[in-house]
C-alpha atoms as a PDB file:
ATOM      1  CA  UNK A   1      -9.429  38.159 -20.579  1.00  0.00           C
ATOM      2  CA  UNK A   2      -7.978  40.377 -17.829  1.00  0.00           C
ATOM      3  CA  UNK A   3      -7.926  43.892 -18.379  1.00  0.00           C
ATOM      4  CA  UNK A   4      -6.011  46.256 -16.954  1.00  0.00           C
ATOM      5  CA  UNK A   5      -7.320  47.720 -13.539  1.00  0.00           C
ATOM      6  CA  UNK A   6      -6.399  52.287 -14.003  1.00  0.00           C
ATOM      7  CA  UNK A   7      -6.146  54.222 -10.624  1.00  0.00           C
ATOM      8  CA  UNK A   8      -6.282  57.892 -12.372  1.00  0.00           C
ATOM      9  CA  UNK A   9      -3.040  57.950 -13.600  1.00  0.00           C
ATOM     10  CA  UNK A  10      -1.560  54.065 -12.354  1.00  0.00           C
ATOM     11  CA  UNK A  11      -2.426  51.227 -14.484  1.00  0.00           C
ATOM     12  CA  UNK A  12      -2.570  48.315 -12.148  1.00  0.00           C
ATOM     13  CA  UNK A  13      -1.740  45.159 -14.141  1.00  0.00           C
ATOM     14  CA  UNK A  14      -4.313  42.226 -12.728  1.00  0.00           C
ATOM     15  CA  UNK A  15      -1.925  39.084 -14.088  1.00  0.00           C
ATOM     16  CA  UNK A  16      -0.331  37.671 -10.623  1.00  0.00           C
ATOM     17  CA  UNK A  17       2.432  35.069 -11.766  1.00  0.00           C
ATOM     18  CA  UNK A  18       2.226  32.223 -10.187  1.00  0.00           C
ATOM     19  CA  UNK A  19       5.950  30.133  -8.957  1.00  0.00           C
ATOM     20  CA  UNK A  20       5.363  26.960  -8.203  1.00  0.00           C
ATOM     21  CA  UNK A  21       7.178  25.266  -5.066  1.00  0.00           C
ATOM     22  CA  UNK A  22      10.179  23.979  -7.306  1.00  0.00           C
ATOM     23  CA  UNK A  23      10.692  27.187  -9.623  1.00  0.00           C
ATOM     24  CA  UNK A  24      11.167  29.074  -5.992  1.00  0.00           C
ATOM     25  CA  UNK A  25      13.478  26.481  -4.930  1.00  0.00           C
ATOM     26  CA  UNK A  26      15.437  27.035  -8.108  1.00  0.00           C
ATOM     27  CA  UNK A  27      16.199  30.688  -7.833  1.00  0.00           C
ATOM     28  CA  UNK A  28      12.627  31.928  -9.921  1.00  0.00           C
ATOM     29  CA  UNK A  29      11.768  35.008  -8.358  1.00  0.00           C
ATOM     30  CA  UNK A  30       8.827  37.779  -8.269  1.00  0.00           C
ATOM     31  CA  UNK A  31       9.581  41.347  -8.858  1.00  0.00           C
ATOM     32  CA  UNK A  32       7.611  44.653  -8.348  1.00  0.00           C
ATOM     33  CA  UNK A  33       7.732  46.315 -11.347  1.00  0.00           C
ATOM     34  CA  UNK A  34       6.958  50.098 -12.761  1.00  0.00           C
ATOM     35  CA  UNK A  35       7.130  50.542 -16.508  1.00  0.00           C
ATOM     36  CA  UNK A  36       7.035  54.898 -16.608  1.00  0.00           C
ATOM     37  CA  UNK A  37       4.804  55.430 -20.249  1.00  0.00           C
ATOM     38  CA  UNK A  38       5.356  59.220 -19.786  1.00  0.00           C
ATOM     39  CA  UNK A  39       2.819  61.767 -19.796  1.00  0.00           C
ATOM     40  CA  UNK A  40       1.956  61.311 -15.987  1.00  0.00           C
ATOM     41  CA  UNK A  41       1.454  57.638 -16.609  1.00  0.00           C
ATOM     42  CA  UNK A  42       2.730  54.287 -15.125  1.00  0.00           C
ATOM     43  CA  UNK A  43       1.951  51.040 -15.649  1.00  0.00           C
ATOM     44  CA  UNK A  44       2.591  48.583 -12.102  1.00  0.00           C
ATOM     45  CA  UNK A  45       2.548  44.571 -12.164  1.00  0.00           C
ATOM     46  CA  UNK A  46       4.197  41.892 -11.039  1.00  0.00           C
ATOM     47  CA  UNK A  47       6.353  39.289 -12.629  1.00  0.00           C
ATOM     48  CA  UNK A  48       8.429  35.737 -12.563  1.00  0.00           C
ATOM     49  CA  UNK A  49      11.927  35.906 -13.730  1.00  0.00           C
ATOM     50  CA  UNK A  50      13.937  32.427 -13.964  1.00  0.00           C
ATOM     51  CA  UNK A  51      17.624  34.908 -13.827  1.00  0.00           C
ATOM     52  CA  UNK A  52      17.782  38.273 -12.150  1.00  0.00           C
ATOM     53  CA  UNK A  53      16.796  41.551 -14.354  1.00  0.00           C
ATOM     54  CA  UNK A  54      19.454  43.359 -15.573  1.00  0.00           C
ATOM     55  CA  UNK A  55      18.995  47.005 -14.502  1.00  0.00           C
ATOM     56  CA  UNK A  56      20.414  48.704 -17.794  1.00  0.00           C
ATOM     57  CA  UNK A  57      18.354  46.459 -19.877  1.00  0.00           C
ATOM     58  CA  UNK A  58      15.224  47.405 -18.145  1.00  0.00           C
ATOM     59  CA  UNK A  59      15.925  51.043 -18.399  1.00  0.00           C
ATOM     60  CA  UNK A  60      15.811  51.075 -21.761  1.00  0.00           C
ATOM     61  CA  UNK A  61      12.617  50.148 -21.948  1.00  0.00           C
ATOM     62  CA  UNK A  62      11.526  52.540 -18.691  1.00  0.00           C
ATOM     63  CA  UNK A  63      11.142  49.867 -16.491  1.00  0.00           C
ATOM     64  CA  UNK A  64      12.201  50.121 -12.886  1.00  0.00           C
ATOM     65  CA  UNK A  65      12.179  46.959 -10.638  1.00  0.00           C
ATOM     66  CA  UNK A  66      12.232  45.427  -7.145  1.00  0.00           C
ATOM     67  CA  UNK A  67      12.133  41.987  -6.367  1.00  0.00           C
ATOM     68  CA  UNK A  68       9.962  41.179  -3.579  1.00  0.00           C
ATOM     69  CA  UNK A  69       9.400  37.554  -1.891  1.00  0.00           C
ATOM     70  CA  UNK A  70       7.443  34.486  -3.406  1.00  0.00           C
ATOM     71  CA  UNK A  71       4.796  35.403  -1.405  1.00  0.00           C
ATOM     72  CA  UNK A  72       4.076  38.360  -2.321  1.00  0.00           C
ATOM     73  CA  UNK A  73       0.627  38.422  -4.560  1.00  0.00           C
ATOM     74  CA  UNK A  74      -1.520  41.654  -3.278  1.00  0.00           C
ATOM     75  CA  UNK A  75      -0.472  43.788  -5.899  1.00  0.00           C
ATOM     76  CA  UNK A  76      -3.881  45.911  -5.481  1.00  0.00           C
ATOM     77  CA  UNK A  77      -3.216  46.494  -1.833  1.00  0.00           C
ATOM     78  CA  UNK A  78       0.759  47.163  -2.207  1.00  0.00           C
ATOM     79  CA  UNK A  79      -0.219  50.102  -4.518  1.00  0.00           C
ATOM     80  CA  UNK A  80      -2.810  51.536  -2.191  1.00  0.00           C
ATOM     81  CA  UNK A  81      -0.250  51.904   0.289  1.00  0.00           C
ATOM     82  CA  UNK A  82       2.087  53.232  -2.353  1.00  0.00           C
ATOM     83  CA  UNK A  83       0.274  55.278  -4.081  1.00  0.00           C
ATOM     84  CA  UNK A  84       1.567  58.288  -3.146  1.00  0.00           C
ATOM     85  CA  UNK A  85       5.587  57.628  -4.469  1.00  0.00           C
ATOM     86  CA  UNK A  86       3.981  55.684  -6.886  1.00  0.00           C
ATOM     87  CA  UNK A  87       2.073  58.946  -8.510  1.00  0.00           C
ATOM     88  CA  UNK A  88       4.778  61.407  -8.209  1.00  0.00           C
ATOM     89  CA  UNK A  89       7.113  58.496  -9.745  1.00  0.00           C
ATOM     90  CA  UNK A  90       4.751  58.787 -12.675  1.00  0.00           C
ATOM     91  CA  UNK A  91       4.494  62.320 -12.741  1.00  0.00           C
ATOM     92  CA  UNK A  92       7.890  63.319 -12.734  1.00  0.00           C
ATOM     93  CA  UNK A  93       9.230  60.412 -15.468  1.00  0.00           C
ATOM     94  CA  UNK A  94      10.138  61.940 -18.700  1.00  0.00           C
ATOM     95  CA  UNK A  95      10.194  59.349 -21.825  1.00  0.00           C
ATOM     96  CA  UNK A  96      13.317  59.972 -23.982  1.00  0.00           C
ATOM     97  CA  UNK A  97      15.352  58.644 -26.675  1.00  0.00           C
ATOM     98  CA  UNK A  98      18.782  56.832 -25.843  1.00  0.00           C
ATOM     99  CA  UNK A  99      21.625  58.661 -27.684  1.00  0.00           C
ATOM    100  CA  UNK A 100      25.398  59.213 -26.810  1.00  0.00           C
ATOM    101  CA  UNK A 101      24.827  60.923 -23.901  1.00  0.00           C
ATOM    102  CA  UNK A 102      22.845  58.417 -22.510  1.00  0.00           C
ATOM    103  CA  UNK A 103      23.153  55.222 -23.359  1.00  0.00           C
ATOM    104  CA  UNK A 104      20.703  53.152 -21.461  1.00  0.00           C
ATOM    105  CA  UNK A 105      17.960  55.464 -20.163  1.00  0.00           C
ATOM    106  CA  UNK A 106      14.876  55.972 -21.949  1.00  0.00           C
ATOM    107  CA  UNK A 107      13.447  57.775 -19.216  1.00  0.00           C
ATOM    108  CA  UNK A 108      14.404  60.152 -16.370  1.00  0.00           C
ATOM    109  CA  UNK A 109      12.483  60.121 -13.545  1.00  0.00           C
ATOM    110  CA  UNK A 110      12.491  61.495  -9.440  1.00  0.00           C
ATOM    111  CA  UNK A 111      14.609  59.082  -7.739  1.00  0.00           C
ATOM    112  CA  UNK A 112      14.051  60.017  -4.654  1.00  0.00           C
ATOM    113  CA  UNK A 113      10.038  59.315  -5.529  1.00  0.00           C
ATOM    114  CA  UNK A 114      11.368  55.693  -6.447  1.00  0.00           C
ATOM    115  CA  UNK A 115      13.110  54.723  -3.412  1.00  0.00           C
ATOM    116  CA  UNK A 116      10.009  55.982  -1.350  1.00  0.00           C
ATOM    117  CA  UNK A 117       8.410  53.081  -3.644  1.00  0.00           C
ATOM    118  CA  UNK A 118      10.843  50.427  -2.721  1.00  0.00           C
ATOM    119  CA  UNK A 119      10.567  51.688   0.976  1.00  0.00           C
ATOM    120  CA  UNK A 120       7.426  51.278   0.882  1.00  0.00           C
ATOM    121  CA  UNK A 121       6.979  47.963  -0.645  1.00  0.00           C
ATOM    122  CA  UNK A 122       9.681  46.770   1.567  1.00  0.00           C
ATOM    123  CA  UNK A 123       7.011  48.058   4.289  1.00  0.00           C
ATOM    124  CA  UNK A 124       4.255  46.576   3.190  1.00  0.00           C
ATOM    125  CA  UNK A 125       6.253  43.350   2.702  1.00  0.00           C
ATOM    126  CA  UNK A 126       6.987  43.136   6.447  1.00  0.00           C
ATOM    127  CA  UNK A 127       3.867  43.755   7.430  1.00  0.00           C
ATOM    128  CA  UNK A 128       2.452  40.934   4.986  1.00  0.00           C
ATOM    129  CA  UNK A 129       4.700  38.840   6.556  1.00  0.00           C
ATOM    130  CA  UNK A 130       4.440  40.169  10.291  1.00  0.00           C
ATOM    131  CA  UNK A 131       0.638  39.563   9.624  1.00  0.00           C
ATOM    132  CA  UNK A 132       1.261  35.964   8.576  1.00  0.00           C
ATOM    133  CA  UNK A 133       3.351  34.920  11.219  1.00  0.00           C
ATOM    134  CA  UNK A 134       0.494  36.220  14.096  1.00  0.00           C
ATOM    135  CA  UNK A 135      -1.610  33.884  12.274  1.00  0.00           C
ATOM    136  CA  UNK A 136       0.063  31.117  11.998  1.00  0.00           C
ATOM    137  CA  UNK A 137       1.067  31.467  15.865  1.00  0.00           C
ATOM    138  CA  UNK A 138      -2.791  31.291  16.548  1.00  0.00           C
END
């Protein structure tokens, strides 16, 4: 059974979803994801999608997103060198009920704190991949 890995106040979902060579071929892809429980909390893991997420639907259930490449699996490491965004992301996210003000929202949340996220994971994507590439050059 895996359990959930917690960093303090970052829950670090161990599940790595695997795409096999034909669902990447047929437009599956991986995404980062942050689901903001409130209270200082955040939960971080990665998923498969077959279609793209829908950004509205995922707000209203406090889930912010980024899709990152099919090789992307170090989900552990990613967060280390995220961790920083990642906390005040969780820190600053306020849970709230949708009503006619706002529609698709449940949460607010620093956005400025969540682009330093995706900045960062973009980072530590091209670094994966500038890392791969030296290798495979050997």
């Amino acid at each position: 059974m895996n359990e959930i890995l917690s960093m303090a106040n970052l829950q670090v979902d161990p599940a790595r979803p695997a795409l096999t060579s034909e669902q990447t071929l047929t437009g599956w892809r991986r995404e980062f994801c942050v689901e903001l429980l409130g209270e200082g909390q955040a939960r971080v893991f990665l998923r498969a999608v077959e279609l793209p997420s829908m950004k509205a639907d995922e707000l209203r259930q406090a889930i912010l997103f980024y899709r990152v490449g099919a090789a992307f699996h170090d989900l552990d490491g990613c967060v280390a060198a995220v961790r920083e965004p990642l906390e005040r992301l969780a820190r600053t996210a306020v849970r709230q009920k949708p009503g006619k003000d706002n529609l698709f929202a449940a949460v607010t949340y620093d956005r400025n704190a969540w682009d330093r996220v995706v900045q960062g994971v973009e980072n530590w994507q091209r670094r994966l991949h500038a890392t791969l590439s030296r290798e495979s050059n050997r």
